[in-house]
Structures are given as structure tokens and as C-alpha cells.
Protein backbone atom coordinates (compact mmCIF):
# COMPACT_ATOMS: atom_id res chain seq x y z
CA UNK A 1 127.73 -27.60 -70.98
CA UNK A 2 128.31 -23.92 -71.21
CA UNK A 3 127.21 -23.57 -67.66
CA UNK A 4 128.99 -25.80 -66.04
CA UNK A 5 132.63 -24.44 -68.10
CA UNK A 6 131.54 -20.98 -66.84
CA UNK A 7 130.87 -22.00 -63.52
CA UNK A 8 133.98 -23.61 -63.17
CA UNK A 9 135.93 -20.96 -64.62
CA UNK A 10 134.78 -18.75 -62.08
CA UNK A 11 136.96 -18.34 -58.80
CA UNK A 12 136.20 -20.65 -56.31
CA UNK A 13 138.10 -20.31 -52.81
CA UNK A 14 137.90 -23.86 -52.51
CA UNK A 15 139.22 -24.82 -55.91
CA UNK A 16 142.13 -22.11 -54.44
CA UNK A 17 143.14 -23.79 -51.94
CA UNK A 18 143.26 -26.84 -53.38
CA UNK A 19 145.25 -25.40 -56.14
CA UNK A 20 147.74 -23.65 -53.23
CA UNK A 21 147.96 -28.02 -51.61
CA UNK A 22 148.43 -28.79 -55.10
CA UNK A 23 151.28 -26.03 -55.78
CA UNK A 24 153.11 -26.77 -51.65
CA UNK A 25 153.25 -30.59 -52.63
CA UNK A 26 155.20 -29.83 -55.73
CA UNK A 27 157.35 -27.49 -54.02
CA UNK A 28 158.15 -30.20 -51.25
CA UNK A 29 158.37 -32.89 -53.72
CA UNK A 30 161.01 -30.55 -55.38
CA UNK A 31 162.95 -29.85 -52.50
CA UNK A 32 163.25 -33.20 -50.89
CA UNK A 33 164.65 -34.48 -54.74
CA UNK A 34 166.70 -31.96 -54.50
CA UNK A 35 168.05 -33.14 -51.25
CA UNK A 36 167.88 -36.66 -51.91
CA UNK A 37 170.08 -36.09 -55.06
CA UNK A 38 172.58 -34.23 -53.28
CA UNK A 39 173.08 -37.13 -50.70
CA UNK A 40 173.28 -39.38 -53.33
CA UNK A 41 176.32 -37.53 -54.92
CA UNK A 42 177.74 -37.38 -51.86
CA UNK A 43 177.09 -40.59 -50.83
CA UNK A 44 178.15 -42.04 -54.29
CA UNK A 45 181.63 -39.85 -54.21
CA UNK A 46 182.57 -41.10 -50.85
CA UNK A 47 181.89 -45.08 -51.73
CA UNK A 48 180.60 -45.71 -49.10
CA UNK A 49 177.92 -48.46 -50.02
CA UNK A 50 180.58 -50.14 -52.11
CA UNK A 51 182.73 -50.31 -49.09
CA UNK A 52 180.17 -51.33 -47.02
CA UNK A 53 178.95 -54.21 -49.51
CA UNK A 54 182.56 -54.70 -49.69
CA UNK A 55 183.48 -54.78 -45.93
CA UNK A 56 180.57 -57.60 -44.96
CA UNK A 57 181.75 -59.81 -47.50
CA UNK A 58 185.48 -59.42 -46.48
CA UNK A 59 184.63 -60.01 -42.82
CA UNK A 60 183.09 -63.77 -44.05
CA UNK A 61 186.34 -64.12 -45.95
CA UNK A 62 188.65 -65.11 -42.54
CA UNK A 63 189.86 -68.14 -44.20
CA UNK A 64 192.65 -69.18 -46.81
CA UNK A 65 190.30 -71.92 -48.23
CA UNK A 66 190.32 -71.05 -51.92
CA UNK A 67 187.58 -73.22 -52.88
CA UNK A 68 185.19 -72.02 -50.06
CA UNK A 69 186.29 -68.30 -50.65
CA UNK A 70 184.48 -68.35 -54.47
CA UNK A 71 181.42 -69.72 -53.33
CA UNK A 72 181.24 -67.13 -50.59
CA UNK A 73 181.78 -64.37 -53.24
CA UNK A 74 179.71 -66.05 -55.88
CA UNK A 75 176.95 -66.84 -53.24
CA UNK A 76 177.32 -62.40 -52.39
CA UNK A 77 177.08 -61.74 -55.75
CA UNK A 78 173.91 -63.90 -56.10
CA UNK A 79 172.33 -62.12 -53.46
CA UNK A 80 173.21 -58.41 -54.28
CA UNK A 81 172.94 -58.13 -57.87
CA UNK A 82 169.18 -59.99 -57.52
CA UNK A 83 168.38 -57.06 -54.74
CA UNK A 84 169.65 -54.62 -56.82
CA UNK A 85 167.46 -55.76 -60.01
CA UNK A 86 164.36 -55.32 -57.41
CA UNK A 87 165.23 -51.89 -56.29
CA UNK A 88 166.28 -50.64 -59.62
CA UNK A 89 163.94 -50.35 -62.64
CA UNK A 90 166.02 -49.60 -64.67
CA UNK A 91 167.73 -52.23 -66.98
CA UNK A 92 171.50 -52.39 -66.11
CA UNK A 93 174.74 -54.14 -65.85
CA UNK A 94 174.94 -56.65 -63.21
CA UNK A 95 177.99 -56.05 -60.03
CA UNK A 96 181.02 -57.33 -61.37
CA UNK A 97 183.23 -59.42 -57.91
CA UNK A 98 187.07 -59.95 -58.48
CA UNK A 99 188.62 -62.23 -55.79
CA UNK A 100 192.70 -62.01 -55.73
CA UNK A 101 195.38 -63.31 -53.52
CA UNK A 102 197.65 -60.64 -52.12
CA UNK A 103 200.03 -61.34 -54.96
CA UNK A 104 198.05 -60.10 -57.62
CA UNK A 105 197.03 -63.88 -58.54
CA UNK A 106 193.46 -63.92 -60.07
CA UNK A 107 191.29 -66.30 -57.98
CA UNK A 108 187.74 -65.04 -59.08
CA UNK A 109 186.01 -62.67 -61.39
CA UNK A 110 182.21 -61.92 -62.14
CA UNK A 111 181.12 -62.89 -65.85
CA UNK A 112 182.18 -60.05 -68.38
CA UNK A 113 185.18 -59.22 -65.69
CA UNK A 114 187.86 -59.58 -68.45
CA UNK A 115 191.28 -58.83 -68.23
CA UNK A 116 194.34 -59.72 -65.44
CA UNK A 117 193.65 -58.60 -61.35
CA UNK A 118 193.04 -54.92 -60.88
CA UNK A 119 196.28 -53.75 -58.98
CA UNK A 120 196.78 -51.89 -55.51
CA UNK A 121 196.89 -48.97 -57.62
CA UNK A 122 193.79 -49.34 -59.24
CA UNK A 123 191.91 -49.66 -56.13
CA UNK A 124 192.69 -46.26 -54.79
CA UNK A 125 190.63 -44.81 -57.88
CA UNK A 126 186.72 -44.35 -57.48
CA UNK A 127 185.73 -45.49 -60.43
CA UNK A 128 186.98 -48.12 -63.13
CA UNK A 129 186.00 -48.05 -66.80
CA UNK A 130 185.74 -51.67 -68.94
CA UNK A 131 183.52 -53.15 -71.19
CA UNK A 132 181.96 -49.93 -72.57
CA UNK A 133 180.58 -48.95 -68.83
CA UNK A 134 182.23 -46.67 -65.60
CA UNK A 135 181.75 -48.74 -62.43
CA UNK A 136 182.03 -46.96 -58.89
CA UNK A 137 184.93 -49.58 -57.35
CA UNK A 138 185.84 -50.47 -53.92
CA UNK A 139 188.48 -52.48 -52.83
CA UNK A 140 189.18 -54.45 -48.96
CA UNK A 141 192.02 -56.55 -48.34
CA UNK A 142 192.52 -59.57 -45.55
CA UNK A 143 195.30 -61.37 -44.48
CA UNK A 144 194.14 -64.05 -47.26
CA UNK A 145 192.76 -62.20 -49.96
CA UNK A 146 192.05 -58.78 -51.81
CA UNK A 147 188.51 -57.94 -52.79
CA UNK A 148 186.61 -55.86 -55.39
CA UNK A 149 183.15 -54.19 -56.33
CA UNK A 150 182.59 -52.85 -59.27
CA UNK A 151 178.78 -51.39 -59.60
CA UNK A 152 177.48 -49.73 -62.57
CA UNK A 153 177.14 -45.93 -61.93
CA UNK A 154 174.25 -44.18 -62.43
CA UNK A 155 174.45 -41.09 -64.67
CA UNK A 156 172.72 -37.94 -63.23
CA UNK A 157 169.27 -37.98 -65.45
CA UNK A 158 168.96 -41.91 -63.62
CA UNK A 159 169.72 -41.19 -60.12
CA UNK A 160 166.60 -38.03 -60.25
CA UNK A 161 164.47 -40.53 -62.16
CA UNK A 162 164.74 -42.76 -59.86
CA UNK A 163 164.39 -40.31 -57.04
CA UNK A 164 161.41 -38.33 -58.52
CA UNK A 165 159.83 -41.96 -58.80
CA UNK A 166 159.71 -43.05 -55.55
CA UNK A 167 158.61 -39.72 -53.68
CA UNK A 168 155.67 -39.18 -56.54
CA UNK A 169 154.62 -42.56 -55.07
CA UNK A 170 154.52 -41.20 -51.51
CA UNK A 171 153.67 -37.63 -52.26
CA UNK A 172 150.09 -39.21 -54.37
CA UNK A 173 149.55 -41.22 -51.11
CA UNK A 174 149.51 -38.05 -48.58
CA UNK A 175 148.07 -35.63 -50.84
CA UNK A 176 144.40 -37.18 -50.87
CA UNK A 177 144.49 -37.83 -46.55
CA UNK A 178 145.65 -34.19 -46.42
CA UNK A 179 143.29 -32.63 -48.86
CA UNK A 180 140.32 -34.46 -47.49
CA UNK A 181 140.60 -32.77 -43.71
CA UNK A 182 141.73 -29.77 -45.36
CA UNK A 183 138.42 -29.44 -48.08
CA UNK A 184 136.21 -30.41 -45.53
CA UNK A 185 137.29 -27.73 -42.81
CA UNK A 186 136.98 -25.22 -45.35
CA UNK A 187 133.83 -26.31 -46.51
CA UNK A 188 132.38 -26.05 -43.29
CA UNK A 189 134.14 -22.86 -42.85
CA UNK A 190 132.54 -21.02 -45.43
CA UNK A 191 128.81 -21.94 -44.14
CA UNK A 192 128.53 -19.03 -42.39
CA UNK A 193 128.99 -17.32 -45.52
CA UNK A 194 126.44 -19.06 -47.35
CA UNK A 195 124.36 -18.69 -44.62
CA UNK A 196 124.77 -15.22 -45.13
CA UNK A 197 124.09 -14.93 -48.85
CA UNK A 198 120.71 -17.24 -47.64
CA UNK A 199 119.80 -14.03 -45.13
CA UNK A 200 120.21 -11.35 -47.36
CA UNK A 201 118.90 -12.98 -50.53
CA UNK A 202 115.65 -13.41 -48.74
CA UNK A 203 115.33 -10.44 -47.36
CA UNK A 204 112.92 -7.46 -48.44
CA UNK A 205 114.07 -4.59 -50.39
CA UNK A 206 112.96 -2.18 -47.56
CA UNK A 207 114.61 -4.28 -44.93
CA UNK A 208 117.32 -2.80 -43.20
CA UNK A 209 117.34 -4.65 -39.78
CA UNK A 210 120.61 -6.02 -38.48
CA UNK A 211 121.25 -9.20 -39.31
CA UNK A 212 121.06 -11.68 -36.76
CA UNK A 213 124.13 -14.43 -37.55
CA UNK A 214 125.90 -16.89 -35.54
CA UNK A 215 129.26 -16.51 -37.01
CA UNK A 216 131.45 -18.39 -34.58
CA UNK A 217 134.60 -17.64 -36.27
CA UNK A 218 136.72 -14.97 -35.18
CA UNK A 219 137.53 -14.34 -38.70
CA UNK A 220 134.06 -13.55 -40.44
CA UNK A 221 132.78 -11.55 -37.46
CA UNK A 222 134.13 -8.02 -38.53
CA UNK A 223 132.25 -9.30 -41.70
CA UNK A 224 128.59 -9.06 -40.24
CA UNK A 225 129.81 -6.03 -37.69
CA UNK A 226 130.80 -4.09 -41.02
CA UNK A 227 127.45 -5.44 -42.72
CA UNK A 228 125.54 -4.07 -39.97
CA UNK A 229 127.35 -0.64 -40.09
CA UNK A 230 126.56 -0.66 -43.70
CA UNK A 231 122.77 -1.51 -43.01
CA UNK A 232 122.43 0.90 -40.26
CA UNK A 233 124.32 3.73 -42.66
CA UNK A 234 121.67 3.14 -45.36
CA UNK A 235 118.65 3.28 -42.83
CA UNK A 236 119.71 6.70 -41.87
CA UNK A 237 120.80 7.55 -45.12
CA UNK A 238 117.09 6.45 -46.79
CA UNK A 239 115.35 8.22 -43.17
CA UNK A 240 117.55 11.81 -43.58
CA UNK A 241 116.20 11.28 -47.12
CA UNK A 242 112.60 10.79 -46.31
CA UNK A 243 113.00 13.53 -43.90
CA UNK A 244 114.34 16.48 -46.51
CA UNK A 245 111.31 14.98 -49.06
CA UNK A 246 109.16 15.92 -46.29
CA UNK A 247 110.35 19.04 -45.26
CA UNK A 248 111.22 19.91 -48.64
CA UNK A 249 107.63 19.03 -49.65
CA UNK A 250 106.16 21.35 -46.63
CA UNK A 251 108.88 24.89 -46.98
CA UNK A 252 107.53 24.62 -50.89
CA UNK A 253 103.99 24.16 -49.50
CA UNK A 254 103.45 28.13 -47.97
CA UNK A 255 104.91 29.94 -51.41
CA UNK A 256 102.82 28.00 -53.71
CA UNK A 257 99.78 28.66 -51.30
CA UNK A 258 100.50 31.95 -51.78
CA UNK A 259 100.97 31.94 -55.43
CA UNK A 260 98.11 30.25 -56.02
CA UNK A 261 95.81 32.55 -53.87
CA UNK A 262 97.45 35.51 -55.09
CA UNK A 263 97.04 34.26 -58.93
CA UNK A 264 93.60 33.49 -58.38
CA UNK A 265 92.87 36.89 -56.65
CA UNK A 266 94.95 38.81 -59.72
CA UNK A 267 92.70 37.08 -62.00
CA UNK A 268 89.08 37.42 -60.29
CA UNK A 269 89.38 41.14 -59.25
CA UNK A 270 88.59 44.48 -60.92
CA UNK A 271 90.11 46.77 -58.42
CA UNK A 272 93.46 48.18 -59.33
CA UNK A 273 94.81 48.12 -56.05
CA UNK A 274 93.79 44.62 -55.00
CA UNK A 275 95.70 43.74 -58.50
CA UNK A 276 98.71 45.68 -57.67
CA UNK A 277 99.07 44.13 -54.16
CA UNK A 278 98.57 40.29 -55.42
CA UNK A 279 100.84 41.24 -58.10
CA UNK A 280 103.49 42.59 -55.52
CA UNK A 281 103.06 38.72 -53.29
CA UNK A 282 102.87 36.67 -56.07
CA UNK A 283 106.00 37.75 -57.28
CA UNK A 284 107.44 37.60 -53.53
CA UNK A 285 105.86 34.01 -53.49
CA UNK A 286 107.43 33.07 -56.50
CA UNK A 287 110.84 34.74 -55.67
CA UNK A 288 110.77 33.10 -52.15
CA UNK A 289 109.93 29.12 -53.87
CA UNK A 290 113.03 30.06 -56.22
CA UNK A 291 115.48 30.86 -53.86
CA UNK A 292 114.01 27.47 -51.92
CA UNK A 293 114.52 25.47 -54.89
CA UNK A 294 117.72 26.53 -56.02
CA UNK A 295 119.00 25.93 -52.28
CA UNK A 296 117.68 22.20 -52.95
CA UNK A 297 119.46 21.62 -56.21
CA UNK A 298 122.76 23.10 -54.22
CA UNK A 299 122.40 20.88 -51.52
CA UNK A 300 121.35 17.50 -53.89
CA UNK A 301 124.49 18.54 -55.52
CA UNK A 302 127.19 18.86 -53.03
CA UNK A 303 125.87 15.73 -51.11
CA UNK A 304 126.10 14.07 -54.17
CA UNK A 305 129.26 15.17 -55.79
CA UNK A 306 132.93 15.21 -54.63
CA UNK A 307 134.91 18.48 -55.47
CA UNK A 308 136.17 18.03 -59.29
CA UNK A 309 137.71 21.20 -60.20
CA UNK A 310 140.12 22.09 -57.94
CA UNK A 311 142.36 25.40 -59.33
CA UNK A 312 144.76 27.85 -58.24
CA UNK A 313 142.89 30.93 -56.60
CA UNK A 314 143.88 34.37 -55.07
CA UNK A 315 141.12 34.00 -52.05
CA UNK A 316 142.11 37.44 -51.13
CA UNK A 317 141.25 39.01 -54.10
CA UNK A 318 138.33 36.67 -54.78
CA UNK A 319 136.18 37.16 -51.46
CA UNK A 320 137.05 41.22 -52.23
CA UNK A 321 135.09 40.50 -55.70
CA UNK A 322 132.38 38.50 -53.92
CA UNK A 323 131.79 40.76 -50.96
CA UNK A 324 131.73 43.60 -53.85
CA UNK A 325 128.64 42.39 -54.59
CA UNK A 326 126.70 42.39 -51.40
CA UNK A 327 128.10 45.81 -50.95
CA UNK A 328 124.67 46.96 -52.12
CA UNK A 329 122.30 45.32 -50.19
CA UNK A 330 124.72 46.23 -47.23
CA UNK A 331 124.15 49.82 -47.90
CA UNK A 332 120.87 49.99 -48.02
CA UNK A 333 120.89 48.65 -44.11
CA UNK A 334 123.55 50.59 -43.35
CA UNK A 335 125.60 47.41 -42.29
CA UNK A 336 129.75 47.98 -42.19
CA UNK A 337 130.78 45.01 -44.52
CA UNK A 338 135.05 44.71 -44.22
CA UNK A 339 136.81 42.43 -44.89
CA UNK A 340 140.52 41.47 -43.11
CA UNK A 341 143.44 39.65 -44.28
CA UNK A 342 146.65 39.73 -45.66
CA UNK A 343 147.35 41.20 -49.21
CA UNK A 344 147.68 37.70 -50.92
CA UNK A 345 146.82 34.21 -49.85
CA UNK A 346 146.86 31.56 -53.29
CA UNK A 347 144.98 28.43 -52.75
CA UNK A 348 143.96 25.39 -54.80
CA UNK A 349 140.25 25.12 -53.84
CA UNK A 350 137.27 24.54 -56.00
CA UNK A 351 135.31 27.57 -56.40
CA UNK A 352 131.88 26.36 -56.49
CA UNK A 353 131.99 25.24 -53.32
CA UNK A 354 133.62 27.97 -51.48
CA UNK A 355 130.95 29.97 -53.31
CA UNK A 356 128.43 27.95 -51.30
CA UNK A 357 130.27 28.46 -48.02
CA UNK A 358 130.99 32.46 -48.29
CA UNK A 359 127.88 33.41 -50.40
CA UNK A 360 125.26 31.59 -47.69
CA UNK A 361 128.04 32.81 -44.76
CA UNK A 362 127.38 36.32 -45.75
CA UNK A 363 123.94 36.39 -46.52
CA UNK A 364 123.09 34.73 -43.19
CA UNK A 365 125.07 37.13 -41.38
CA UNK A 366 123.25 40.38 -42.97
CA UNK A 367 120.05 38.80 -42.30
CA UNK A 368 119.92 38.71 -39.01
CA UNK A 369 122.48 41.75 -37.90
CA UNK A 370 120.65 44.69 -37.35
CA UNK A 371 120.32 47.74 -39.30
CA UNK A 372 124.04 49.53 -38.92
CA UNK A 373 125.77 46.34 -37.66
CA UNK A 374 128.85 45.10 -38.72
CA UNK A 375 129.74 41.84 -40.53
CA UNK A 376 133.69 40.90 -40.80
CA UNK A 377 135.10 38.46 -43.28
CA UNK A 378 139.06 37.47 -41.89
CA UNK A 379 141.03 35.18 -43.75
CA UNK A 380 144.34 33.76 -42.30
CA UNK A 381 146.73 31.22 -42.83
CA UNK A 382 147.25 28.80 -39.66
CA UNK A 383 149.66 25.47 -39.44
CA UNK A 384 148.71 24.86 -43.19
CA UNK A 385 145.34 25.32 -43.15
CA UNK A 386 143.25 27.97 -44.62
CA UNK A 387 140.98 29.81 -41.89
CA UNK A 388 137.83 31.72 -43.02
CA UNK A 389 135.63 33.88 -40.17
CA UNK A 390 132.21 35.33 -40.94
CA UNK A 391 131.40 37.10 -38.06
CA UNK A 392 128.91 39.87 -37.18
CA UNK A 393 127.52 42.19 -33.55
CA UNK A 394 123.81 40.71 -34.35
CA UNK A 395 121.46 39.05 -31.54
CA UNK A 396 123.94 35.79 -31.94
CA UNK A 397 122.46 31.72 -31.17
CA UNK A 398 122.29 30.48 -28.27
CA UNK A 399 124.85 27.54 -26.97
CA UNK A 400 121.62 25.19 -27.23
CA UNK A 401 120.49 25.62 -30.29
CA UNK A 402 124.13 26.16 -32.24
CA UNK A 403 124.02 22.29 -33.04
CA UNK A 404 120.06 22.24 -34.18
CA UNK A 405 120.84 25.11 -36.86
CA UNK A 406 123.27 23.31 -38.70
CA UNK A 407 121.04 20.63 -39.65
CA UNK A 408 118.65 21.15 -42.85
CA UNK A 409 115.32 23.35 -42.59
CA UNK A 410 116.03 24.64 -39.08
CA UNK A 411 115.86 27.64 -38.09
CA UNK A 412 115.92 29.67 -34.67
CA UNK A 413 112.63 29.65 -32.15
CA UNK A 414 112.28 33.57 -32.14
CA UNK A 415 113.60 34.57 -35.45
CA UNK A 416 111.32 37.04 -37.90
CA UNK A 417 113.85 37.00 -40.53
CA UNK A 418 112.16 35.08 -43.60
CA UNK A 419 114.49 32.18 -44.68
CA UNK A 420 114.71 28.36 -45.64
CA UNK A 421 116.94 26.94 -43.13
CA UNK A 422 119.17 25.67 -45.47
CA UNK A 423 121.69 28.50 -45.80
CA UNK A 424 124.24 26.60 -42.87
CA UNK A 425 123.00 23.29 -43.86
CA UNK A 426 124.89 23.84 -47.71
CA UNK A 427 127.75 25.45 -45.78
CA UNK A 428 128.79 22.74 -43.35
CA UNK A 429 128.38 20.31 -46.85
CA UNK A 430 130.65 22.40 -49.16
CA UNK A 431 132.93 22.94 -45.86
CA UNK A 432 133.04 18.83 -45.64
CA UNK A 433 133.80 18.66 -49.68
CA UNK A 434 136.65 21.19 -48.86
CA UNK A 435 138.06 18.57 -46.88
CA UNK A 436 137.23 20.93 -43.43
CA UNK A 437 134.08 21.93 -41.40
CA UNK A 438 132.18 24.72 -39.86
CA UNK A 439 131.92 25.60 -36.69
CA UNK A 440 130.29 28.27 -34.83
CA UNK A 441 132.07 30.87 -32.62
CA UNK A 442 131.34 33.69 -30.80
CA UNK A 443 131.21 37.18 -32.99
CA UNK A 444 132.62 40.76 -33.08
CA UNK A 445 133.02 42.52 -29.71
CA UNK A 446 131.34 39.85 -27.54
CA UNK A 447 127.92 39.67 -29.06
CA UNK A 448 126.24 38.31 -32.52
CA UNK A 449 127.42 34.76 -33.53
CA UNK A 450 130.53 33.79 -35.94
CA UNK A 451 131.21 31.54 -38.66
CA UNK A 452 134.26 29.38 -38.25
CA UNK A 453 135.88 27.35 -41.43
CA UNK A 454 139.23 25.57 -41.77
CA UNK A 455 140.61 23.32 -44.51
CA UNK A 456 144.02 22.20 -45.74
CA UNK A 457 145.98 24.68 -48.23
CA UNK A 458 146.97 21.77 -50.10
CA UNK A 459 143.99 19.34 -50.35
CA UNK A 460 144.49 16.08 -50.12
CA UNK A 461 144.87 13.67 -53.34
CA UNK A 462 141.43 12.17 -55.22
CA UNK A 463 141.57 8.58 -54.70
CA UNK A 464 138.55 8.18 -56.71
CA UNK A 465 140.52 9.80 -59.63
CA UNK A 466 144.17 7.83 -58.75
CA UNK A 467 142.45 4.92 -59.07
């Protein structure tokens, strides 16, 4: 019993739309009362079915037979008040007839019509009140004779319950011939998508082939299209991932060799010198898997991870404190390490990542410059963007192999420099997290290669954290 109460309490589009027929039927029914009542006042201020009623029975009356004019109104009176007890539910007061010469001289009055002849004057009012009850009147004359109606008015509460009555009727008639078309077209309508929950229930955990669907409707085909974008995102994604497993699993292969050997050699040797020198590469080995392994976690961590500390930072002052650091290692190569830009430039950036982008910038750049190059950080403010330039005079990349180096564990064909090939790989990610990218350009002078990154100075909002 549970089950089923859950089940049904759960949204449904189909219970939705017949909820939405169910909800546009009472708004219609609403409306047409609505309308119907406000003919009916009109209708009932103007008289005009009294004087109707009142005018056929006048035009019978073209006579000055007395005895023949009462049956004729009693014979009318027969007729109406019986089809008015058929139309009306409602228990009421039967039509009241008054028959007069033009005198004023009585001739004929409905049972319950008490009193003398209502008077010219009366007749020009819409309503008379007698016997505890307001009648609408209306009053004809002839050459012969004057005629009146009285009918029993109908207070406001009547006249919609009689109203509401008669549409419910017809409303509870079309609902059911206008549901049924309506359920069954979007029954069939959402067979597609059942179809489609079939397919992908079915399917293997490690299958991520398009989906092959027949969805005729124009309105469920960006559905599979966007399903199929998805599917082909997550192939990639899970084959870039097998990839960087792979290479991960072969870059960590060559320093633990080493280590191993080395550790081995430390351990099974007397000499002194044979010590010293596995000593000396197992500590490179282990120095080199490290570096490799901390370049991993970086990378892991900006793919995985949008920016979440965003702060106000003097970049100026900040890339002077970072390239501070490196001033040491620069020295010892005899490499010019400056630095251009203008005396302040305040950003709101998070400062891991543009750790990741200048530290690996730099290094990369001193790597591969040769001894007594120069390597030039510029920072500049352009259209609202921040600009950042690591360039350097080295042997540069060429045009063909610019777009293979950016991807991870590349490196170039004729290059001695030791190195991962991840250094530009965790750049270009923490550029992306910046909300920018990095490009390469051409370095200092004409020669060596350059290191191109632009972002907004005012990032764009979270929506992860907004919502």
C-alpha cells in the first residue's frame, strides 16, 4: 500500500497534464458563468422575456370577446408556468396573468393575484412586490385589452446555481472526449523516453557508444544529441584518464629504476667511491620522482577543483617576491631575470593558482635559456584584463610542435634538459581556473619562445557558490 501512495505521490507528467485539463476546464467553466450571469442581469433588467411572453399572447388577443380572451390567457398560463416548472429546479411561485379592459376594469387574474387592476402607472415599473414575493412585470396593451406578467425573480445565489448547474453538466461531458485524445497522445509521446531509460538501463558500465534512437519528435531530439555529447565527453574524459595513468605510470618508471639500482648498489659495495656516487643518483632519483609526483598531485588538483579563494593581491609586488626567489638559481647561470611593469597593479585572483602559472612559467623558461640569457616577466593591464608575459632569448619551439607541448608529458624532440612535461600542462589548467588561457608567443629580441596569459581583473561570479 505504501508503494503504490509513494508512487503516486511522485510527479508524473501525465498526472500534470491532466491536472493542467483539469485546472483550464474550471477556468472556462468560470468564465462562461460569469458571462452567462451577466447576460442574465442584463437580460432580466431590460424585460425582455416578459415582454416577449407578453407580446405573443397579446398578438392572440385581437378580439373584444371577453369570454374567449380568459381562456386564451388561462390556456398561456397553462402552458408557461408548466415549462417553466421543467426548466427550473427550483421550487417557486407560479406566473401570476392579470387581464384588464382599458378602463382599469378587472377581467382576469392568476390564483393568489389579489387586489384591484395594476394601473398604467404600475406597469412602467420593472418589478411589482405582493404576496411576500418581487415579480419582474411586463405590461402590453391592445385596442381591447391591457395585459400583465408577473414572474417570480430570481435572487442572485439562484440565477448562478442554476447557471453553474447546467454548464457542470456539459463541462463533465467534454472533459472525458478531450482528456482521452489528449492522455493518449502524450502517452505515446513519452515512448521515446522510455525507450530511452530501456537503452541506457541495459547498457554496460563501460559502454560509452552513442546511442542509436529513433526519436521522431522534434522536441526530444536535442535530448539524445546532448546525451551523446555527454557520452562522447566521458569517453574522452575516462581515455585522457587512462592515458595520464599510463604515462604517469611510465615518467615514475626510470627514477624508481634508478633508485632501486642505486640502493641495491649502495648496499652490496665496499668501495667508498662506488658508495658515494650511488649515494649522489639515488638522491637525484629520488629528488627527480618527487618533483614528478608533486607535479601530479598539482595537476589532479586544479583539474579537479574550481578556484575557491579568490583575494585582493598587489601582483606587482607579489611576482617581485616570487621571482626573488629564483634569483639564485638565476645567478648561478648567469641568466638576467627582470621583471617589467607598472609600480602597482591590485587584483582579486587566487594565489595558488597563479603560483602554478608563474612558478612552472619561470622555471621552464630558465631551463631551457642558455647560460647568460635573459628571461622577462611583463605585467600590464589591457581592456580589463590582466596580461602576464614570460618570455626569454633561448633556442624557442617550433610553430609545429607549440600545440603538442601544451598537452601533459610532452616534451620537445631534441631537448637535453631533464624534465616531466608537465610544467605547461599545470599552466594552461590554472590559466583555465583563472578564467583565461595560455598561449605561446614569440620571445625577447626575435628568438627563444614566450609565455602569453590573460584573464579578467574582475573574475567572473561562482555560480556553483550563488546557487
Amino acid at each position: 500500500m505504501n508503494t503504490v501512495l509513494d508512487a503516486f505521490r511522485r510527479p508524473s507528467l501525465a498526472r500534470r497534464v491532466v491536472a493542467a485539463l483539469l485546472a483550464a476546464f474550471t477556468l472556462v467553466w468560470v468564465a462562461l458563468v460569469v458571462v452567462d450571469f451577466w447576460d442574465f442581469k442584463r437580460i432580466s433588467e431590460s424585460r425582455k422575456a416578459q415582454r416577449l411572453a407578453v407580446s405573443a399572447l397579446v398578438a392572440s388577443l385581437d378580439f373584444a370577446d371577453e369570454t374567449r380572451a380568459v381562456q386564451v390567457v388561462q390556456a398561456t398560463e397553462t402552458q408557461y408556468s408548466l415549462l417553466r416548472r421543467e426548466s427550473l429546479p427550483l421550487p417557486r411561485d407560479e406566473l401570476l396573468f392579470q387581464l384588464a379592459r382599458l378602463d382599469g376594469s378587472l377581467v382576469y387574474a392568476s390564483k393568489g393575484f389579489s387586489g384591484a387592476a395594476l394601473s398604467i402607472a404600475d406597469s412602467e415599473r420593472p418589478s411589482w412586490t405582493g404576496n411576500g414575493q418581487t415579480y419582474w412585470m411586463a405590461t402590453l396593451s391592445t385596442p381591447q385589452w391591457r395585459v400583465t406578467l408577473l414572474e417570480p425573480s430570481l435572487s442572485d445565489a439562484e440565477a448562478m446555481y442554476l447557471i453553474s448547474r447546467n454548464l457542470v453538466q456539459s463541462m463533465l461531458i467534454a472533459f472525458p472526449l478531450v482528456l482521452l485524445p489528449l492522455w493518449l497522445a502524450v502517452r505515446r509521446g513519452l515512448r521515446p523516453l522510455r525507450e530511452l531509460v530501456t537503452r541506457v538501463g541495459e547498457r554496460a558500465p563501460t559502454d560509452f557508444s552513442p546511442l542509436a534512437l529513433d526519436l521522431r519528435y522534434a522536441e526530444l531530439r536535442p535530448l539524445e544529441a546532448a546525451f551523446n555529447d555527454l557520452l562522447a565527453q566521458a569517453r574522452n574524459s575516462i581515455h585522457s584518464e587512462r592515458g595520464f595513468v599510463q604515462d604517469a605510470a611510465h615518467e615514475l618508471r626510470t627514477p624508481l629504476a634508478v633508485m632501486a639500482a642505486q640502493a641495491h648498489l649502495l648496499v652490496s659495495t665496499t668501495d667508498p667511491a662506488l658508495q658515494k656516487v650511488a649515494r649522489a643518483e639515488l638522491e637525484r632519483a629520488i629528488q627527480r620522482a618527487s618533483h614528478l609526483v608533486h607535479q601530479l598531485l598539482t595537476l589532479a588538483r586544479l583539474e579537479s577543483q574550481p578556484p575557491q579563494n579568490r583575494q585582493p593581491l598587489d601582483l606587482v609586488e607579489w611576482s617581485q617576491a616570487q621571482l626573488a626567489r629564483a634569483q639564485p638559481a638565476a645567478l648561478m647561470r648567469g641568466i638576467d631575470l627582470g621583471m617589467v611593469s607598472p609600480e602597482t597593479l591590485v587584483v582579486r585572483v587566487d594565489t595558488q593558482l597563479l603560483q602554478s602559472v608563474l612558478e612552472n612559467l619561470v622555471n621552464n623558461a630558465m631551463a631551457y635559456v642558455h647560460e647568460g640569457g635573459r628571461v622577462t616577466l611583463t605585467l600590464s593591464e589591457e581592456g580589463g584584463d590582466v596580461v602576464l608575459l614570460v618570455a626569454d632569448d633561448g633556442p624557442g619551439i617550433s610553430l609545429t610542435e607549440r600545440a603538442r607541448l601544451m598537452q601533459r608529458f610532452q616534451r620537445g624532440r631534441e631537448v637535453q634538459v631533464s624534465g616531466s612535461g608537465l610544467g605547461l600542462a599545470i599552466a594552461a589548467q590554472a590559466a583555465s581556473q583563472l578564467g583565461g588561457s595560455l598561449q605561446m608567443v614569440d620571445g625577447l629580441d626575435g628568438k627563444g619562445i614566450g609565455f602569453w596569459v590573460r584573464w579578467p581583473l574582475q573574475p567572473k561570479p561562482d555560480l556553483h557558490q550563488i546557487c
